[in-house]
Protein backbone atom coordinates (compact mmCIF):
# COMPACT_ATOMS: atom_id res chain seq x y z
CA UNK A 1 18.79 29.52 1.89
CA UNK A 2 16.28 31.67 -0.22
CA UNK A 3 12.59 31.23 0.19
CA UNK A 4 9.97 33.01 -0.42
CA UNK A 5 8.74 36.24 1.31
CA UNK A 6 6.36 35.60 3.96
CA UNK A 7 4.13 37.09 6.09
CA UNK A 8 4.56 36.43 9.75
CA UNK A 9 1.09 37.56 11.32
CA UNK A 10 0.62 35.08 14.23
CA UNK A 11 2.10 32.43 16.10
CA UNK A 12 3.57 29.37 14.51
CA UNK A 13 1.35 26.88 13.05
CA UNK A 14 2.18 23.26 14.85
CA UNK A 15 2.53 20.67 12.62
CA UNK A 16 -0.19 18.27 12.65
CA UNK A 17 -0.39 14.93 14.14
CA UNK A 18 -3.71 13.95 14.37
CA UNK A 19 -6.57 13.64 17.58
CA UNK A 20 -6.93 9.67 18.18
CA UNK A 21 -9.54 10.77 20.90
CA UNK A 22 -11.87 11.43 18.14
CA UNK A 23 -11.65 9.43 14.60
CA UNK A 24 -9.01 6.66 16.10
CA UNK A 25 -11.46 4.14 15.94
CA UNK A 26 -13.41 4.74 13.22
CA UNK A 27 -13.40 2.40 10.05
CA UNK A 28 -13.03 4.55 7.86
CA UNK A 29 -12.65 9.07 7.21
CA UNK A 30 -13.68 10.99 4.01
CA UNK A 31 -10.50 12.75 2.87
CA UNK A 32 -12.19 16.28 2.17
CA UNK A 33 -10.15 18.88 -0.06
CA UNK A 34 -11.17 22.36 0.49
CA UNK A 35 -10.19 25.01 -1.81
CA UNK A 36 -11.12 27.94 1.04
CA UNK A 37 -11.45 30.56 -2.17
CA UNK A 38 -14.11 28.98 -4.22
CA UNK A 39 -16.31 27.27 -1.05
CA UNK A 40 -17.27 28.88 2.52
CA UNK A 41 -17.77 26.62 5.60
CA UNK A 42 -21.26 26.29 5.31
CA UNK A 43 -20.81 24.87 1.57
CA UNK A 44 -18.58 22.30 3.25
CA UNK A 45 -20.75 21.56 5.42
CA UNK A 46 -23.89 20.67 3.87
CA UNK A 47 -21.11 18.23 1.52
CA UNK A 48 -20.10 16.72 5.47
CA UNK A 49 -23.65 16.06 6.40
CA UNK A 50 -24.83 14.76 2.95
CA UNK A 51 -21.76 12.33 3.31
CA UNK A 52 -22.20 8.53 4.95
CA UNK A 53 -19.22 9.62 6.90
CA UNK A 54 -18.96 10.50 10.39
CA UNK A 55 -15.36 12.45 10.54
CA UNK A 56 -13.36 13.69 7.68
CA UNK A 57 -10.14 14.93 7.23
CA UNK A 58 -10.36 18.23 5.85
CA UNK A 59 -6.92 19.19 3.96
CA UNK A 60 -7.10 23.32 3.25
CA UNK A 61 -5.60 24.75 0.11
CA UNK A 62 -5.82 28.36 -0.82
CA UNK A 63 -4.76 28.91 -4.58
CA UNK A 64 -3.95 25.25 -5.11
CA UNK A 65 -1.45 26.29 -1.71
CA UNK A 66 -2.16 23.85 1.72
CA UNK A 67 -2.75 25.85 4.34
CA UNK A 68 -3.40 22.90 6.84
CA UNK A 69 -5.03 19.95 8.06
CA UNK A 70 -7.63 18.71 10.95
CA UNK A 71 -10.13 16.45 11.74
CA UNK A 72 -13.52 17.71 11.69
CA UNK A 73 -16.64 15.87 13.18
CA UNK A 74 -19.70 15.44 10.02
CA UNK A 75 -22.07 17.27 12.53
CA UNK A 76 -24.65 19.89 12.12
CA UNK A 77 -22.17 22.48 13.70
CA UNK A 78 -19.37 21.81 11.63
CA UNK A 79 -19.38 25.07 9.84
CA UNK A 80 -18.30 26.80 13.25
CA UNK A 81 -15.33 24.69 13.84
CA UNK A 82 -14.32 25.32 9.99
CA UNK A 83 -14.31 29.13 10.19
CA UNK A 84 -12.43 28.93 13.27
CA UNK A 85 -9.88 26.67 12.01
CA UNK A 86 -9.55 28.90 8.28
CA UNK A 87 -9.02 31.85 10.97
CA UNK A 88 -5.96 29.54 12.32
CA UNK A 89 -4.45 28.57 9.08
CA UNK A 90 -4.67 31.96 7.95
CA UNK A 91 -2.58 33.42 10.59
CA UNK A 92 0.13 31.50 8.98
CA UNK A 93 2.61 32.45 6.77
CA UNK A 94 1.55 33.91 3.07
CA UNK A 95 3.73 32.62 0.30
CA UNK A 96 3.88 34.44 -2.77
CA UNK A 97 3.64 32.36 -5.73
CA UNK A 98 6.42 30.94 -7.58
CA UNK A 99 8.24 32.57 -10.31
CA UNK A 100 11.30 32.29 -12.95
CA UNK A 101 12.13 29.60 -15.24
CA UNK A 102 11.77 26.00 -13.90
CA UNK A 103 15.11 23.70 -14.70
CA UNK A 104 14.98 19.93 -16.75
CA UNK A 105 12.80 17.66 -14.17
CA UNK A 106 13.91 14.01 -15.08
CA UNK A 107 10.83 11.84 -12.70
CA UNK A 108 12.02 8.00 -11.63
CA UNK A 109 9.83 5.90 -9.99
CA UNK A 110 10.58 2.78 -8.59
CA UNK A 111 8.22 -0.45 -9.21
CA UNK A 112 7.58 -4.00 -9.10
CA UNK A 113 4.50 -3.16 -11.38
CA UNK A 114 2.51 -5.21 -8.65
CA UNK A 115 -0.19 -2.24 -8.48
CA UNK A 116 -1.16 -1.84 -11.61
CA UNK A 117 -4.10 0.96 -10.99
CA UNK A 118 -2.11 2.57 -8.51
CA UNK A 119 0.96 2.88 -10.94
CA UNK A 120 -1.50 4.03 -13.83
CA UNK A 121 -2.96 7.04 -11.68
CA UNK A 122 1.03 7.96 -11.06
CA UNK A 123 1.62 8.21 -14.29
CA UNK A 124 -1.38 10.18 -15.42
CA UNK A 125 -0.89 12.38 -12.67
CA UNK A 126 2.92 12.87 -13.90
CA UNK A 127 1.50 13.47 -17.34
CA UNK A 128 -0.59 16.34 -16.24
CA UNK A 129 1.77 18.52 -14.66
CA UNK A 130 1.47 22.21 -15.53
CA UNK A 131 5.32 21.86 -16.22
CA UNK A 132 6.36 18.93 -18.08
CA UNK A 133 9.00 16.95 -16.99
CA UNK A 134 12.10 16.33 -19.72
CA UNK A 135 11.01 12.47 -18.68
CA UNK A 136 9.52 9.53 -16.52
CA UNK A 137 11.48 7.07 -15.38
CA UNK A 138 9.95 3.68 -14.45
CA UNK A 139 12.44 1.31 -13.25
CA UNK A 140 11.28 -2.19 -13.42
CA UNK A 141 12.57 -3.82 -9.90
CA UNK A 142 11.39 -7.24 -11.01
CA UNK A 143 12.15 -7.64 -14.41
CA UNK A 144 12.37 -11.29 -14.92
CA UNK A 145 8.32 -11.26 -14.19
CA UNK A 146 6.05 -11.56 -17.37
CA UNK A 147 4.49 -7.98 -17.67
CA UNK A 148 5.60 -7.04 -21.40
CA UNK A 149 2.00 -5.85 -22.02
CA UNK A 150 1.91 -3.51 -19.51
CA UNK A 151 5.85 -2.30 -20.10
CA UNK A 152 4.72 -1.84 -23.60
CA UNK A 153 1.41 0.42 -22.71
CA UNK A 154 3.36 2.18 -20.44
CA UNK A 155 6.38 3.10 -22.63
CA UNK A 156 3.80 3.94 -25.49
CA UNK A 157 3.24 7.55 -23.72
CA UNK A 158 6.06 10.34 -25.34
CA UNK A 159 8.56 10.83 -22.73
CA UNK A 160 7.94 7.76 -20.18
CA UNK A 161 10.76 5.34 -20.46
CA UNK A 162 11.34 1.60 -18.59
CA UNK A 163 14.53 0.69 -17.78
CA UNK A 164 15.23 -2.49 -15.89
CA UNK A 165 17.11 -3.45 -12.40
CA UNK A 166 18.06 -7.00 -11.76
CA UNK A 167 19.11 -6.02 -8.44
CA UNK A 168 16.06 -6.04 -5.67
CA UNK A 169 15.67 -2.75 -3.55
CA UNK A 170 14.21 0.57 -4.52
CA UNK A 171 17.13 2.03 -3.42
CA UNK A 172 19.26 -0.01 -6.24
CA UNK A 173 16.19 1.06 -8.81
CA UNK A 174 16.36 5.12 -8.15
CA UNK A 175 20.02 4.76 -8.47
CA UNK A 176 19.81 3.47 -12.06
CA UNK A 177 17.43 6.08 -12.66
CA UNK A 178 19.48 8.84 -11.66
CA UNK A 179 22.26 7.64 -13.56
CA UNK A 180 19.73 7.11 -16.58
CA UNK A 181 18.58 10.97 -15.74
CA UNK A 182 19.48 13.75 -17.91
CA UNK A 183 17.32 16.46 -16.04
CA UNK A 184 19.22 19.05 -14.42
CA UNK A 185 17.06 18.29 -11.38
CA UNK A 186 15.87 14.03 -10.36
CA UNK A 187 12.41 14.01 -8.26
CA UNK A 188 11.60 10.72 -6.92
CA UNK A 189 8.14 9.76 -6.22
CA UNK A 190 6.48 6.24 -5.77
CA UNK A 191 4.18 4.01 -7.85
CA UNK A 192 1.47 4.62 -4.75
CA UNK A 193 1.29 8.40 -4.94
CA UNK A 194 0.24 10.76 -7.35
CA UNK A 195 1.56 14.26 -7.44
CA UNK A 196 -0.27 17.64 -7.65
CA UNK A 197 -0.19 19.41 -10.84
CA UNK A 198 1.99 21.78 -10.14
CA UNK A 199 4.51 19.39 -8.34
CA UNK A 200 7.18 19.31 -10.99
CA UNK A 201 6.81 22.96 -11.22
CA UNK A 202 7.59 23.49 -7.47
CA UNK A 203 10.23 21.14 -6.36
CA UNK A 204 11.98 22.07 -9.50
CA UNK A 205 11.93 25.77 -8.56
CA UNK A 206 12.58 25.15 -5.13
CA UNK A 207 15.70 23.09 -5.50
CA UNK A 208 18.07 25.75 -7.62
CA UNK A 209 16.45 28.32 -5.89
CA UNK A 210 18.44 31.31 -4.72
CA UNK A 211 22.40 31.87 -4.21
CA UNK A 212 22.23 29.04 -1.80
CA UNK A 213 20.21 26.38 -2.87
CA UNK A 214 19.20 22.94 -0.94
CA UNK A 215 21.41 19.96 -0.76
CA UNK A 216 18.21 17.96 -0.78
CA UNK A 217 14.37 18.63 -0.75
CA UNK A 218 11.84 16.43 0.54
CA UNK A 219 7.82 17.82 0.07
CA UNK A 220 4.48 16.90 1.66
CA UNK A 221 2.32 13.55 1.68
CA UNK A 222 -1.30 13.95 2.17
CA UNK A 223 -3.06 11.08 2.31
CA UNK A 224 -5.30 10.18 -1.31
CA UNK A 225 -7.79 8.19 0.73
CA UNK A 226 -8.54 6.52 4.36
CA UNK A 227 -11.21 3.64 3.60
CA UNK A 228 -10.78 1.00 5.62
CA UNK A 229 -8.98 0.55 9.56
CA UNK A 230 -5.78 -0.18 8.68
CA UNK A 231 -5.36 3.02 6.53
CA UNK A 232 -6.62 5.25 9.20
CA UNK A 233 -4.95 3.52 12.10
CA UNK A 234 -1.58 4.65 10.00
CA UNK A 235 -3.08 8.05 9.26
CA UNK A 236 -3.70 8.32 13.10
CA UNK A 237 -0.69 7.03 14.73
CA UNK A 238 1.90 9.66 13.25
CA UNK A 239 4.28 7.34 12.34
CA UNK A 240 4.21 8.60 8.89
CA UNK A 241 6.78 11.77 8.00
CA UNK A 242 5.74 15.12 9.67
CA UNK A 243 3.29 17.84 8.21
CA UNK A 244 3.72 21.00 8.29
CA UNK A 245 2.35 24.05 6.06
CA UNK A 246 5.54 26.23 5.92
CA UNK A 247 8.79 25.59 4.27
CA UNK A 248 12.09 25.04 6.69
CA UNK A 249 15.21 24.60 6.56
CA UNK A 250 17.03 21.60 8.65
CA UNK A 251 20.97 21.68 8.86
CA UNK A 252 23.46 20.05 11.52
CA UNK A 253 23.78 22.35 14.75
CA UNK A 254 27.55 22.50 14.32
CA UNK A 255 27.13 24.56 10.49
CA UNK A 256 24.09 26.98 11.29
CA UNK A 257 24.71 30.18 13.17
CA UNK A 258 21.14 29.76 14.22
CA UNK A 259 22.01 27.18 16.69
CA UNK A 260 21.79 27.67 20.56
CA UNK A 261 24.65 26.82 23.05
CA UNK A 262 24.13 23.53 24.21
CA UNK A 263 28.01 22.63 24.31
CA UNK A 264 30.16 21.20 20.93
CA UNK A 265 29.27 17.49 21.75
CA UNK A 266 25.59 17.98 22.13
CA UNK A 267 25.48 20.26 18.89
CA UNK A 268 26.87 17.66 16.91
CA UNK A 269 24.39 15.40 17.21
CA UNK A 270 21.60 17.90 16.52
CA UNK A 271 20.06 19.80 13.22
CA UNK A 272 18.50 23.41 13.72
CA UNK A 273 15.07 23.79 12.00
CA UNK A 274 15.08 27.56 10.27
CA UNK A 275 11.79 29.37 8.93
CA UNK A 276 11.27 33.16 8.82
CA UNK A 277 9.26 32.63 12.11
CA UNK A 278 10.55 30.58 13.99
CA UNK A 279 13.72 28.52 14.71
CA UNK A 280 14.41 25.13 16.75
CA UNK A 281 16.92 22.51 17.51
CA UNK A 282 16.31 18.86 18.21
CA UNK A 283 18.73 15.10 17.50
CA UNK A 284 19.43 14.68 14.25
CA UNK A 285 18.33 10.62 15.35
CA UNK A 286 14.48 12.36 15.44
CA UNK A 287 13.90 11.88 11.59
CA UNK A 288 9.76 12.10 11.54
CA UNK A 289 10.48 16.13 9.83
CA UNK A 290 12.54 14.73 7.03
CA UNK A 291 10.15 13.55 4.79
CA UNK A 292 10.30 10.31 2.73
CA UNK A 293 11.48 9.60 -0.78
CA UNK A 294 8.05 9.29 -2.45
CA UNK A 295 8.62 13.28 -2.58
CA UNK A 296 12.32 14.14 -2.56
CA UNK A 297 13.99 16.01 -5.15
CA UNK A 298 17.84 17.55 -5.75
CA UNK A 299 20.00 18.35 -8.33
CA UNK A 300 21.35 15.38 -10.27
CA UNK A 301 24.83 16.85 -9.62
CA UNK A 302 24.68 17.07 -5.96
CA UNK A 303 23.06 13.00 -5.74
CA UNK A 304 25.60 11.88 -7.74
CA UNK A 305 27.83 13.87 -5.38
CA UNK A 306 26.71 12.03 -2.53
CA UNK A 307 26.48 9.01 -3.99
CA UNK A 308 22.94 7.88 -4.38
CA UNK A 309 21.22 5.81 -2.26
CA UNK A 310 22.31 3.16 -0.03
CA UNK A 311 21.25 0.19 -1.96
CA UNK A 312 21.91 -1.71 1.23
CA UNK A 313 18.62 0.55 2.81
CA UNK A 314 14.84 0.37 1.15
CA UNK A 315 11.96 -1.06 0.66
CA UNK A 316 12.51 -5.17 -1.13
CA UNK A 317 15.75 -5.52 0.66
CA UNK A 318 16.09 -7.23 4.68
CA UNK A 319 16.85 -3.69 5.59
CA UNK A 320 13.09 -3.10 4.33
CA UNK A 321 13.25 0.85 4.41
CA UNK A 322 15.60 3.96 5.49
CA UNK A 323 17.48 4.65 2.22
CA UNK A 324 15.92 8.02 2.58
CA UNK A 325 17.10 8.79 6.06
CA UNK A 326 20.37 7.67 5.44
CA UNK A 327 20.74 9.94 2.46
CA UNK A 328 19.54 12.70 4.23
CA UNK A 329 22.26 12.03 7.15
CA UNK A 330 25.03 11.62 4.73
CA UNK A 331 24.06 15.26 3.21
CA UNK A 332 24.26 16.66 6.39
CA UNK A 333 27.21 15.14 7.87
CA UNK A 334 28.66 16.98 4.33
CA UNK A 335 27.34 20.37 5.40
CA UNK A 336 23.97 20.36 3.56
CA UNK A 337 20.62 21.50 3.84
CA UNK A 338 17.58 19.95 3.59
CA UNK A 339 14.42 21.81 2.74
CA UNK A 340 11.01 20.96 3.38
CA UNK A 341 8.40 22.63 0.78
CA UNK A 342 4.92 21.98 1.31
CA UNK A 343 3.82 23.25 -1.89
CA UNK A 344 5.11 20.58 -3.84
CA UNK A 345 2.89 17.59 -2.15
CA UNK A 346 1.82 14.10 -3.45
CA UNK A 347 -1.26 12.02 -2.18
CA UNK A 348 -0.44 8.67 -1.10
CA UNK A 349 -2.33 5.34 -1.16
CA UNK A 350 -1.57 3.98 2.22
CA UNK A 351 -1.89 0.13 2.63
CA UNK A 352 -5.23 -0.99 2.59
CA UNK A 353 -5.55 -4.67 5.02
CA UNK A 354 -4.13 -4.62 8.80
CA UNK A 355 -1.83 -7.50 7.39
CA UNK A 356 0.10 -4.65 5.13
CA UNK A 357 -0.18 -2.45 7.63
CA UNK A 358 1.41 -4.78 9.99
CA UNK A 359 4.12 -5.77 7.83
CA UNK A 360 4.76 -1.87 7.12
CA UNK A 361 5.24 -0.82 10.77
CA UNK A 362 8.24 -3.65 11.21
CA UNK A 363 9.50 -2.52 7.90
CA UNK A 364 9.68 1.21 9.38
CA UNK A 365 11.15 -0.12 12.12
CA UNK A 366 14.39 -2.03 10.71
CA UNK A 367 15.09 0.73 8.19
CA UNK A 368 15.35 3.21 11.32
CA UNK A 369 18.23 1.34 12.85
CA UNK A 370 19.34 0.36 9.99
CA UNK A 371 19.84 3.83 8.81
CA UNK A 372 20.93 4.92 12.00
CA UNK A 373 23.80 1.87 11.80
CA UNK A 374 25.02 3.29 8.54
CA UNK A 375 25.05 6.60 10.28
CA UNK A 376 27.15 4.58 12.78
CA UNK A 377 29.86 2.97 10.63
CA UNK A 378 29.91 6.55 8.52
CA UNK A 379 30.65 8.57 11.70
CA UNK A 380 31.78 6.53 15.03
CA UNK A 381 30.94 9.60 17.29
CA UNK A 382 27.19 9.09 16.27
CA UNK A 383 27.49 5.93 19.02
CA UNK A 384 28.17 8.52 21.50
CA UNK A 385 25.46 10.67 20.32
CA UNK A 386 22.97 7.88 20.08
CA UNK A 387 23.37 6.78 23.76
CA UNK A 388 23.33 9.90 25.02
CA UNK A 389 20.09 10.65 22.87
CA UNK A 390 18.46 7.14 24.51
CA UNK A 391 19.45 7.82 28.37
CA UNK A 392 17.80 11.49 27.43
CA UNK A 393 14.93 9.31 26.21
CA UNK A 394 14.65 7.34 29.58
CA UNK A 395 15.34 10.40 31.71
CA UNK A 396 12.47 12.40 30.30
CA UNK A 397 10.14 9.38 30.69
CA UNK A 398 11.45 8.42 34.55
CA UNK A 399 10.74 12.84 35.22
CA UNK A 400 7.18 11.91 33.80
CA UNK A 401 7.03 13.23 30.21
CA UNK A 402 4.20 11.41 29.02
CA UNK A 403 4.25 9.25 25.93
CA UNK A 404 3.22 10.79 22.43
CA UNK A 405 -0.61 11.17 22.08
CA UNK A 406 -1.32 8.71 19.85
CA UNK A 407 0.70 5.50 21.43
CA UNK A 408 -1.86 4.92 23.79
CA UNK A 409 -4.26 4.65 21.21
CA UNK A 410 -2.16 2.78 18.93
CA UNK A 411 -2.83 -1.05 18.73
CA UNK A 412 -0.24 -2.39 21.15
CA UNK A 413 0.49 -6.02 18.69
CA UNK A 414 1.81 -2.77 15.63
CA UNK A 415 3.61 -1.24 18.55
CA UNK A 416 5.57 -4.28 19.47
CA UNK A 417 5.88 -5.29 15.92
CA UNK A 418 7.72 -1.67 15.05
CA UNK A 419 9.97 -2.00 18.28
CA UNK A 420 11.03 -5.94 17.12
CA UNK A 421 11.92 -4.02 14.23
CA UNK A 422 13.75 -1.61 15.29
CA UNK A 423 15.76 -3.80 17.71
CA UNK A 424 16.99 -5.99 14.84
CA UNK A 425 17.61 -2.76 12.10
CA UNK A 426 20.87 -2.36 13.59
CA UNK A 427 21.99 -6.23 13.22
CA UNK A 428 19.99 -6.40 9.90
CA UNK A 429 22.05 -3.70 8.27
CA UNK A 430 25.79 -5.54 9.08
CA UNK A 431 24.68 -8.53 7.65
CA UNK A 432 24.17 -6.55 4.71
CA UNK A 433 27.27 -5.11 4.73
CA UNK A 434 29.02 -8.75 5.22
CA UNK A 435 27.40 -9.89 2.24
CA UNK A 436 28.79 -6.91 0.11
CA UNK A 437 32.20 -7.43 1.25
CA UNK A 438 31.78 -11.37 0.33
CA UNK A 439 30.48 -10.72 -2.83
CA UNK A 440 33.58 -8.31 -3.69
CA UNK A 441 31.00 -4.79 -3.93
């Protein structure tokens, strides 16, 4: 894989998962973006302080780049605690910017056209790219509902299209848009997010990039705003898709001659993370670093390769999410890459009332074992590999590990909720299958 030269003048940034000791509770957090060329710490804070806030999230850019993210208190001293974390995040690694042609971007974005405002700051964030895409895709997941207005308003922009998918599932609605494609690369974002300017400029580079390009390229999610409990209870718990500020590289264990010894069995059940800095293994069943399909990208080629998505898997199906993780687990059980590029990010809308939130958190947890099962009936050995990855699990917690730092925090009624979910994901997903195989798919 070919990234970027980078400058490696420190340790490692971690990525960042958030400090429920100090804004957990709190009803809401200002979402602060800091371009660290054009304002110093003191500039930010005065902005803090003349806030009704009492924490924010401060997200770091440098040259539209993000350098990282932390909570900072609205205090009087908060100009300290900024210079000291800049002095962190600069210590990290110093990409130069991208260069060369960028390929044919086709966009598709799955939508029930439910969120109307939501959906309209999408697509004026898509039309605002410093690199046009060839087109956007909207694929109408509920087509038999009255909306011909808002179709029509929507297709009335040069290069946006609607196309329509009687069957329910965004999984079954980014298909037909990749098939409807004719971009040499297919991004895939959501009707919730809106993508930086330069977004179809980076995951397009990014994905044909060098003599060994990615398989598949998922990018970070930043949160747009975190106004009311639920929101920053999801912000807080980590249960959304890792951050981190560097690009890596994730491929099985058994393909990378970065991998450590850890015996044949064990290595096929795990993925090596590669950067210029640093390198790690963990089980492939530990899917937080692999992003989410509101930002993934690849070459049309290579999806159609695969197959698409699982329309078994995703959001408006039983299986209620993982068409994502599956499709990154069938790329590497191929021998593919995955790369994670931070420069191509979206901001994301999370859901606003504890209700959404709470129907969100069991969704999450049926598509993880339901993703997991179609690893399962792909490749057999993954049961092996999945029990031994549990009783791992158990013996770490029995030796004392403690739990992550935000599950003590967590409301204990969304915890239970997510494990229900996940302990019916598995069962969820066969029944799917059954009814494919009845209905002669």
């Amino acid at each position: 894989m070919s990234t970027p030269k980078r400058r490696a003048t420190g340790p490692a940034a971690p990525a960042w998962t958030g400090r429920p000791d100090g804004p957990f509770g709190e009803q809401r957090i200002l979402v602060y973006r800091w371009d660290v060329l054009q304002r110093q710490p003191s500039d930010v804070e005065r902005e803090l302080l003349g806030s009704s806030y009492r924490w924010a999230l401060v997200v770091a850019f440098s040259a539209g780049r993000p350098l990282g993210a932390d909570y900072v208190q609205c205090s009087a001293d908060c100009a300290e605690r900024l210079r000291s974390l800049s002095t962190s995040w600069f210590r990290g690694p110093v990409r130069e910017p991208s260069t060369g042609s960028v390929p044919s971007v086709s966009v598709v974005v799955p939508s029930t056209f439910r969120r109307r405002e939501s959906l309209r700051r999408t697509l004026d964030a898509l039309l605002r790219q410093t690199a046009e895409p060839i087109e956007i895709i909207f694929v109408d997941n509920r087509p038999s509902e009255d909306k011909a207005d808002f179709l029509s308003e929507l297709s009335a922009h040069e290069r946006v299209s609607v196309l329509p998918c009687a069957k329910m599932g965004a999984a079954a609605a980014r298909n037909v848009g990749l098939r409807a494609a004719v971009g040499e690369v297919v991004a895939f974002t959501d009707d919730d997010a809106e993508p930086d300017e330069r977004w179809v400029e980076e995951v397009g580079r990014a994905v044909v990039r060098g003599n060994a390009p990615p398989t598949l390229l998922v990018g970070l999610i930043l949160p747009r705003e975190l106004e009311s409990p639920a929101q920053v209870l999801m912000e807080c718990s980590g249960s959304l898709a890792e951050r981190r500020y560097e690009p890596y590289t994730y491929s099985m264990a058994t393909s990378s001659p970065s991998a450590s010894f850890t015996g044949p069995l064990v290595r096929r059940f795990q993925v090596v993370r590669s950067s210029e800095r640093d390198c790690a293994q963990h089980f492939v069943y530990q899917t937080g670093p692999f992003g989410m399909s509101m930002n993934m990208a690849a070459r049309k080629d290579v999806l159609e390769a695969l197959g698409g998505f699982d329309e078994m898997l995703g959001t408006g199906t039983p299986c209620a999410g993982g068409e994502d993780i599956e499709l990154v687990f069938r790329a590497f059980e191929r021998g593919g890459t995955l790369l994670f590029w931070p420069d191509g990010y979206v901001w994301h809308s999370g859901r606003a009332s504890m209700k959404e939130l709470e129907e969100q958190m069991r969704g999450y947890g049926i598509g993880l074992t339901a993703a997991l099962a179609a690893l399962v009936r792909q490749r057999p050995i993954h049961l092996a590999g999945l029990v031994y990855f549990s009783c791992s699990l158990v013996a770490r917690r029995l030796a004392g590990a403690p739990p992550s730092e935000s599950s003590g925090r967590f409301p204990k009624d969304l915890i239970r909720t997510q494990r229900r979910g996940r302990l019916i994901g598995g069962l969820v997903y066969l029944q799917a299958v059954a009814r494919e195989r009845k209905q002669g798919r």
